[in-house]
PDB file of N, CA and C in Angstrom:
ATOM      1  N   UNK A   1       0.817  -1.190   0.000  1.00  0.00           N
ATOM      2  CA  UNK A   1       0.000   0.000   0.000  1.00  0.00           C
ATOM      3  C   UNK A   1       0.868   1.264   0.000  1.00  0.00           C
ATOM      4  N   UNK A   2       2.013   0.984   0.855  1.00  0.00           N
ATOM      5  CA  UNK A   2       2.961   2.192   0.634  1.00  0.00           C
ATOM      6  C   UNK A   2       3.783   2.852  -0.784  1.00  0.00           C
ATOM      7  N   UNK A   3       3.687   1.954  -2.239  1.00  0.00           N
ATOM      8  CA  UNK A   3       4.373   1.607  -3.107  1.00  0.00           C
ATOM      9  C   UNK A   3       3.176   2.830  -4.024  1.00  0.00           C
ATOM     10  N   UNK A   4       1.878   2.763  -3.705  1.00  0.00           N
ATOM     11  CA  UNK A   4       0.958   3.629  -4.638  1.00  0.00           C
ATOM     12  C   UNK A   4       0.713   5.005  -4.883  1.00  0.00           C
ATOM     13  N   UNK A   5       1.082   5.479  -3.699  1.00  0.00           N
ATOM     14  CA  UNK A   5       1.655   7.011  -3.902  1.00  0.00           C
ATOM     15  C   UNK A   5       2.767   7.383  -4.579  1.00  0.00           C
ATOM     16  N   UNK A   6       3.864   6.474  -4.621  1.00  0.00           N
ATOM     17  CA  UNK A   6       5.673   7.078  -5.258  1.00  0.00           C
ATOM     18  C   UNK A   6       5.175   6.790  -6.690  1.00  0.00           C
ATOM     19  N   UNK A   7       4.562   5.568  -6.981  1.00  0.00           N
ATOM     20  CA  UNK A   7       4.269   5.214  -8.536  1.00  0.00           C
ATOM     21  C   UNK A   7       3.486   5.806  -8.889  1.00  0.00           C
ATOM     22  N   UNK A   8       2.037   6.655  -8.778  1.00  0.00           N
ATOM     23  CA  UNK A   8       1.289   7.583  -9.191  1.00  0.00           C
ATOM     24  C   UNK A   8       2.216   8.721  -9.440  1.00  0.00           C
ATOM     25  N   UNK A   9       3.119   9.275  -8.158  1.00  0.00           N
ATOM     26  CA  UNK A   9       3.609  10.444  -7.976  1.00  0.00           C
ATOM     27  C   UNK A   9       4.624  10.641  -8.856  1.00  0.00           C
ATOM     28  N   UNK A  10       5.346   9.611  -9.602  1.00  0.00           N
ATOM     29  CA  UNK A  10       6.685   9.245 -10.468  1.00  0.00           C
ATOM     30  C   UNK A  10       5.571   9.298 -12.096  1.00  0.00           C
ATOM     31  N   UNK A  11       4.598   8.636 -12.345  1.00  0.00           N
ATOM     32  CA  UNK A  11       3.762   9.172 -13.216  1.00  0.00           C
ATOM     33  C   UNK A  11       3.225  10.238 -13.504  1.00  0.00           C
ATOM     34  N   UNK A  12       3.051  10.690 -12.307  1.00  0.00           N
ATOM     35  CA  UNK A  12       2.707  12.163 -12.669  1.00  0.00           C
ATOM     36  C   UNK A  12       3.688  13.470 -13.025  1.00  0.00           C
ATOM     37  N   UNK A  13       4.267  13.001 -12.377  1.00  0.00           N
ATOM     38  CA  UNK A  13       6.112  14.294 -12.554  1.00  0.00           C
ATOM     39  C   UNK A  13       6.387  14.057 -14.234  1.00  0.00           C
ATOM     40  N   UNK A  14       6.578  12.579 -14.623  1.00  0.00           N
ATOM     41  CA  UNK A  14       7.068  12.118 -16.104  1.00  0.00           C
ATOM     42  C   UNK A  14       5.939  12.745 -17.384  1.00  0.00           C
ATOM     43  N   UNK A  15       4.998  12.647 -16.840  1.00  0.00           N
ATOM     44  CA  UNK A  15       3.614  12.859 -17.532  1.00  0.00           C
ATOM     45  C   UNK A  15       3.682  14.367 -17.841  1.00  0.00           C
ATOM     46  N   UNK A  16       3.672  15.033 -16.674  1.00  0.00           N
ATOM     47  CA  UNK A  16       4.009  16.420 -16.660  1.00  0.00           C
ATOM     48  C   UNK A  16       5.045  16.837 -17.400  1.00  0.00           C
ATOM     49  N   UNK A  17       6.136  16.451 -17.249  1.00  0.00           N
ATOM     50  CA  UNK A  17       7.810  16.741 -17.521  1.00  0.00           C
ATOM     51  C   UNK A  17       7.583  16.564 -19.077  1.00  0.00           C
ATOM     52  N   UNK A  18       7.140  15.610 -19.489  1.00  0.00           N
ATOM     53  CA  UNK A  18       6.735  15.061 -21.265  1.00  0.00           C
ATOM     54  C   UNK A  18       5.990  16.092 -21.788  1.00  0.00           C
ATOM     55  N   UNK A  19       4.975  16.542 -21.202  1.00  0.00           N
ATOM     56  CA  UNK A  19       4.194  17.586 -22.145  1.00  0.00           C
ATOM     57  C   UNK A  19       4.886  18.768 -22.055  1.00  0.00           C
ATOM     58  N   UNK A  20       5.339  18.880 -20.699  1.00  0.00           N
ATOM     59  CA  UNK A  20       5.895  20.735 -20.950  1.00  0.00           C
ATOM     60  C   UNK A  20       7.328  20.613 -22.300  1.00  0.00           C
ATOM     61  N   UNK A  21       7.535  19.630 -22.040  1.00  0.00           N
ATOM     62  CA  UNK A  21       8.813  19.266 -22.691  1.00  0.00           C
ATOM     63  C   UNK A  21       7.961  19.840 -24.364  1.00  0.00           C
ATOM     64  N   UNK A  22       7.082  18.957 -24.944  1.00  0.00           N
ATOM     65  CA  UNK A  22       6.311  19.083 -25.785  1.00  0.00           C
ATOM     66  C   UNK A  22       5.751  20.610 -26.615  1.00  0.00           C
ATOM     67  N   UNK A  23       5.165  21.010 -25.654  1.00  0.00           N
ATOM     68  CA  UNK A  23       4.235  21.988 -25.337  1.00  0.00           C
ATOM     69  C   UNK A  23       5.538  23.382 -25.684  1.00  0.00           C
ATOM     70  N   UNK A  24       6.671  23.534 -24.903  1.00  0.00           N
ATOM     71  CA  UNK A  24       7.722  24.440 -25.357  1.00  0.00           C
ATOM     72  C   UNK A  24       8.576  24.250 -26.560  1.00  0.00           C
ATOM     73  N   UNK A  25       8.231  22.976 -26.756  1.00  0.00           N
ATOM     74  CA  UNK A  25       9.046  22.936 -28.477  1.00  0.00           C
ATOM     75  C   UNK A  25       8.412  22.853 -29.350  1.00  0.00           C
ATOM     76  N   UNK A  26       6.743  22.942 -28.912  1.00  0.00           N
ATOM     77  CA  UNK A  26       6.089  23.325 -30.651  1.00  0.00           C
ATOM     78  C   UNK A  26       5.780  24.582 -30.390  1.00  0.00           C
ATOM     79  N   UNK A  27       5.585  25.733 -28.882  1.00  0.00           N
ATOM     80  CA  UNK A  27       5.690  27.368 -29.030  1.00  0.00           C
ATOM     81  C   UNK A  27       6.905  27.513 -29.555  1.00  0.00           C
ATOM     82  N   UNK A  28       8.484  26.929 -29.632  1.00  0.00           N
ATOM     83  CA  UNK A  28       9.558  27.372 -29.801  1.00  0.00           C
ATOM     84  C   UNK A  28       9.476  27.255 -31.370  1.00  0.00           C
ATOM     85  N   UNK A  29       9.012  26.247 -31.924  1.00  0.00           N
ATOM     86  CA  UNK A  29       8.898  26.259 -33.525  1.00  0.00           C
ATOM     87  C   UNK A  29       7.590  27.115 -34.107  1.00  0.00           C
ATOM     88  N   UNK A  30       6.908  27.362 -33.477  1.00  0.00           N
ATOM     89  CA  UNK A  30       5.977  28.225 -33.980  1.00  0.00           C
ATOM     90  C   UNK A  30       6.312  29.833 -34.013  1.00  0.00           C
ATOM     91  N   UNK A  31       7.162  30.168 -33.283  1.00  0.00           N
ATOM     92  CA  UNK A  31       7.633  31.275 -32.607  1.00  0.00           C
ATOM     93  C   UNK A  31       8.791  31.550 -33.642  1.00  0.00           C
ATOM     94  N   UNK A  32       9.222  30.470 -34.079  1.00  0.00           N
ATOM     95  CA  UNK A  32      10.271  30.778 -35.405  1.00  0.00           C
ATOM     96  C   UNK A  32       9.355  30.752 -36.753  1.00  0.00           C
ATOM     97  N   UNK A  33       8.546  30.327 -36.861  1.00  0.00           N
ATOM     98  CA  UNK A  33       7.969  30.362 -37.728  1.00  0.00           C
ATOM     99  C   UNK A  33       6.990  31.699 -38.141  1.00  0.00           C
ATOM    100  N   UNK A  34       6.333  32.554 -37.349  1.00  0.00           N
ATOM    101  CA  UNK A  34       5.895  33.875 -37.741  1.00  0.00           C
ATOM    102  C   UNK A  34       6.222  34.861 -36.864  1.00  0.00           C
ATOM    103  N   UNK A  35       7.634  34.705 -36.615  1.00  0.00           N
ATOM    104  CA  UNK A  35       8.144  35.813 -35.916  1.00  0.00           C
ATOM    105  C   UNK A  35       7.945  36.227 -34.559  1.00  0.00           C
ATOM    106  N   UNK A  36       9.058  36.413 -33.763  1.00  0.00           N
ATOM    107  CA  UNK A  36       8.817  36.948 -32.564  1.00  0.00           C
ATOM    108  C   UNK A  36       7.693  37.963 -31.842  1.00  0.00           C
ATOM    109  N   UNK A  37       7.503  38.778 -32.658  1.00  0.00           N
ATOM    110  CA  UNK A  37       6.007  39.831 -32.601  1.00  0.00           C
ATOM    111  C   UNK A  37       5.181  39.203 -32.793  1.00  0.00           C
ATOM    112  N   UNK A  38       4.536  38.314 -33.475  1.00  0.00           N
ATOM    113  CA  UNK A  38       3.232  37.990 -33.014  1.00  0.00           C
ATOM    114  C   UNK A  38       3.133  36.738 -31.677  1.00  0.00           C
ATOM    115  N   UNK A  39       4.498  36.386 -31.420  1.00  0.00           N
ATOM    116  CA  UNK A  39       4.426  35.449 -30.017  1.00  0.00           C
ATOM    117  C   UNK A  39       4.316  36.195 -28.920  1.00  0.00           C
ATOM    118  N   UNK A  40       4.900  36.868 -29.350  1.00  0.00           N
ATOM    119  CA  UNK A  40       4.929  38.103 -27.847  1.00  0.00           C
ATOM    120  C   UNK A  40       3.859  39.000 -27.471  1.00  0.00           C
ATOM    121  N   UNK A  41       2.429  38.882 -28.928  1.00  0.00           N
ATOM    122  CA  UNK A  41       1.429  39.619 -28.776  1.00  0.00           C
ATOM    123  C   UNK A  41       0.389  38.576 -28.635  1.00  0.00           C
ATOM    124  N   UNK A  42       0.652  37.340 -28.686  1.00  0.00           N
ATOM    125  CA  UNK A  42      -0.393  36.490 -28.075  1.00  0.00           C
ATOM    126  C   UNK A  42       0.415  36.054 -26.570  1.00  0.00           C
ATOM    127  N   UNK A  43       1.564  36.222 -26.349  1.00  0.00           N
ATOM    128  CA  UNK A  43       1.899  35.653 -24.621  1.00  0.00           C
ATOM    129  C   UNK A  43       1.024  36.674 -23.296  1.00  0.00           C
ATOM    130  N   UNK A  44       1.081  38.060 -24.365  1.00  0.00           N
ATOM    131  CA  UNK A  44       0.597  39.623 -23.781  1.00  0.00           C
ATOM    132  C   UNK A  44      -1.181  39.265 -23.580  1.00  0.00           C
ATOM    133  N   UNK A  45      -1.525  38.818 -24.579  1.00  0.00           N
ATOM    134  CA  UNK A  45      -3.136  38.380 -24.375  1.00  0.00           C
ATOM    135  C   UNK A  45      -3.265  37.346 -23.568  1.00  0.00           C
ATOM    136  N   UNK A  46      -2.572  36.494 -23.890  1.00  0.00           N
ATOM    137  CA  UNK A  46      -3.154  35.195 -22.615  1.00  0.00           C
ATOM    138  C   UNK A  46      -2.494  35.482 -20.995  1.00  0.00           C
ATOM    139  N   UNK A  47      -1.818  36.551 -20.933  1.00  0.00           N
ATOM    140  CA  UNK A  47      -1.477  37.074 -19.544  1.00  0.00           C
ATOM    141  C   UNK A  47      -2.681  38.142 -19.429  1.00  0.00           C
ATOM    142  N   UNK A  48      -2.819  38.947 -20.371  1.00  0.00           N
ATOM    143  CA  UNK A  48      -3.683  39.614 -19.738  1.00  0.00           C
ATOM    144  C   UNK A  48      -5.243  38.970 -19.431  1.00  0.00           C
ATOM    145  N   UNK A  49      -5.770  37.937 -19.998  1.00  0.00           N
ATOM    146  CA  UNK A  49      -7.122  37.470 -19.725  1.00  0.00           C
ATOM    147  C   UNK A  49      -7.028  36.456 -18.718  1.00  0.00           C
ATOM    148  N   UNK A  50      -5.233  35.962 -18.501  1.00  0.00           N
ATOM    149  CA  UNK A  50      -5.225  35.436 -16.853  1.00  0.00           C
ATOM    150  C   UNK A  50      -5.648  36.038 -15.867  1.00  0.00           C
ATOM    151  N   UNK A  51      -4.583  37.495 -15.673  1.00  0.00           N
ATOM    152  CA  UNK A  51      -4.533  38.637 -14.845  1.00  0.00           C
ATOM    153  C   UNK A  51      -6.410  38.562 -14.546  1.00  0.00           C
ATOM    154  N   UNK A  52      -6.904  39.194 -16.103  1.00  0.00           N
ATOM    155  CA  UNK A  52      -8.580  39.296 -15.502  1.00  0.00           C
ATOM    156  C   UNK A  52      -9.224  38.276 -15.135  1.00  0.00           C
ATOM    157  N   UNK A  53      -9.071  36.957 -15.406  1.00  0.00           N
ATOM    158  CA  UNK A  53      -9.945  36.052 -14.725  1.00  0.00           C
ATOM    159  C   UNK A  53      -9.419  35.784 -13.480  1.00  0.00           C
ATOM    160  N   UNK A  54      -8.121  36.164 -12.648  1.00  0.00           N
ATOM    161  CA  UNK A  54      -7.822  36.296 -11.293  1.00  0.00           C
ATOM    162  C   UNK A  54      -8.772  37.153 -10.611  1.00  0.00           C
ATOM    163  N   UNK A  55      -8.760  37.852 -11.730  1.00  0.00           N
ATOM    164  CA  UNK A  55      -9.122  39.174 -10.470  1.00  0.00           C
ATOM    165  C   UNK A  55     -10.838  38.783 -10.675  1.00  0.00           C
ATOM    166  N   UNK A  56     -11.425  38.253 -11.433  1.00  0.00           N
ATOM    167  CA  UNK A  56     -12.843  38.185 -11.364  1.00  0.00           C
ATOM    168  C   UNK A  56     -13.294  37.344 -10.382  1.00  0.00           C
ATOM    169  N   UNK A  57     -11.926  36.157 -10.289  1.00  0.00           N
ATOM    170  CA  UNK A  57     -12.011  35.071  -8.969  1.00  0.00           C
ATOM    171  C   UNK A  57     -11.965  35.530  -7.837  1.00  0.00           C
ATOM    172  N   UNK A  58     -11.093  36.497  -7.815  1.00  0.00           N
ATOM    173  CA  UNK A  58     -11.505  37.161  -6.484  1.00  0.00           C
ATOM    174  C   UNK A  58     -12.443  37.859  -5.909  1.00  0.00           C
ATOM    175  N   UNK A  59     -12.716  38.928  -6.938  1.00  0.00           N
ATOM    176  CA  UNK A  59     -14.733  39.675  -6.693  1.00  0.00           C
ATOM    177  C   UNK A  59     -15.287  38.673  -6.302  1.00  0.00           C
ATOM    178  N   UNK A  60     -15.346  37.359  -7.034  1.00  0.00           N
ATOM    179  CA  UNK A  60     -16.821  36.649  -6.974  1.00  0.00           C
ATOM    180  C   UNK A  60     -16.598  36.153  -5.201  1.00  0.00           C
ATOM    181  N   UNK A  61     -14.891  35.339  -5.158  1.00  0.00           N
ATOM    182  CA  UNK A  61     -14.942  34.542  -3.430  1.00  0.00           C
ATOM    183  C   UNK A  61     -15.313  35.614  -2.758  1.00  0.00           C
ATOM    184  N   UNK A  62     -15.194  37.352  -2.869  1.00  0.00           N
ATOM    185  CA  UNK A  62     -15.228  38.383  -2.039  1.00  0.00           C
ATOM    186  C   UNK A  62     -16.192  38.399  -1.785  1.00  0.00           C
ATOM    187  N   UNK A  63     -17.061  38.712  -2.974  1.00  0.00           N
ATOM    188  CA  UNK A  63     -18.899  38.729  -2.497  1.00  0.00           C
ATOM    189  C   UNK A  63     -19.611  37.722  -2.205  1.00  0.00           C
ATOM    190  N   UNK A  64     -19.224  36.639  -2.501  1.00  0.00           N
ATOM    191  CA  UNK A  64     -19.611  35.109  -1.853  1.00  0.00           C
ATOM    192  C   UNK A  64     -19.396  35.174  -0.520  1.00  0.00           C
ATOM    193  N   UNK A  65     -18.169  35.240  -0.299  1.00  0.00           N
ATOM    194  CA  UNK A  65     -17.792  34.926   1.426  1.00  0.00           C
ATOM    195  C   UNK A  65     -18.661  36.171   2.214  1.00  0.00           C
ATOM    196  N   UNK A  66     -18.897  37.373   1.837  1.00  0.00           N
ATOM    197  CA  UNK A  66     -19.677  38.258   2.608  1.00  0.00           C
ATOM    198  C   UNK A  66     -20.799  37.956   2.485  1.00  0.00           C
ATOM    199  N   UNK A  67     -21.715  37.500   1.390  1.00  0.00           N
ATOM    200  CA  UNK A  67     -23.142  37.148   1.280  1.00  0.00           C
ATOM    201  C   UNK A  67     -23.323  35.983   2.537  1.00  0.00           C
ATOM    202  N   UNK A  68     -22.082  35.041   2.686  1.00  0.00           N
ATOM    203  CA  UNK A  68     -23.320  34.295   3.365  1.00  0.00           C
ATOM    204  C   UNK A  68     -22.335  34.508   4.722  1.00  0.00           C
ATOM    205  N   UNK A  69     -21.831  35.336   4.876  1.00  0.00           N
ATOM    206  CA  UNK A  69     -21.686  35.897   6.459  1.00  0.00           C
ATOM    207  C   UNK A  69     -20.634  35.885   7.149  1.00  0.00           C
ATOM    208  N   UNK A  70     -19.406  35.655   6.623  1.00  0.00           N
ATOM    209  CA  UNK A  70     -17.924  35.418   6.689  1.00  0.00           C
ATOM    210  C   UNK A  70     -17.312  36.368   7.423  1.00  0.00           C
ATOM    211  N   UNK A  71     -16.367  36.169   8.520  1.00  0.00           N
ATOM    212  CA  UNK A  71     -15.701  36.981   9.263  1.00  0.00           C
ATOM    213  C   UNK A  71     -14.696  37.125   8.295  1.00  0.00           C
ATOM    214  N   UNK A  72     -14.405  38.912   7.710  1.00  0.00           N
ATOM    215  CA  UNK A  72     -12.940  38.844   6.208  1.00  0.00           C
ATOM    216  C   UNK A  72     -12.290  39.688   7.052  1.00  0.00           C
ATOM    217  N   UNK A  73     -12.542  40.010   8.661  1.00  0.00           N
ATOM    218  CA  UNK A  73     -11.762  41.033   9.045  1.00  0.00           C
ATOM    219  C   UNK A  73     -10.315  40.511   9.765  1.00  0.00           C
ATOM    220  N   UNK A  74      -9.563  41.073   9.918  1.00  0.00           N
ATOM    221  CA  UNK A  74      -7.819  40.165  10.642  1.00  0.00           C
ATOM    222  C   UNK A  74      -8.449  40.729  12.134  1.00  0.00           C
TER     223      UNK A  74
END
């Protein structure tokens, strides 16, 4: 029983490790392929609609946790 956590956990690191591996060498060939300016103007968009869906996650837990009665004070 002790053996099923390291072997999930060793699958999951490899699994992970394989796609990023993946995942940065077809942005790295795409990125040669139509030029540095338009990689750098889609990295700028998908940071910025991160940035806003952070911050929308936070309004919503903000007004959630006060609607139903949450101590938010320190």
């Amino acid at each position: 029983m002790d053996w099923v956590p390291i072997v999930f956990g060793t699958f999951k690191v490899v699994a992970l490790l394989t796609a990023m591996f993946f995942a940065i060498k077809w942005h790295y060939d795409q990125g040669e392929k139509g030029g540095t300016r338009a990689v750098m103007l889609a990295g700028a968009k998908v940071a910025a609609i991160f940035v806003l869906a952070l911050l929308c996650l936070g309004f919503v837990t903000f007004f959630l946790s006060r609607a139903l009665g949450l101590n938010l004070s320190y």
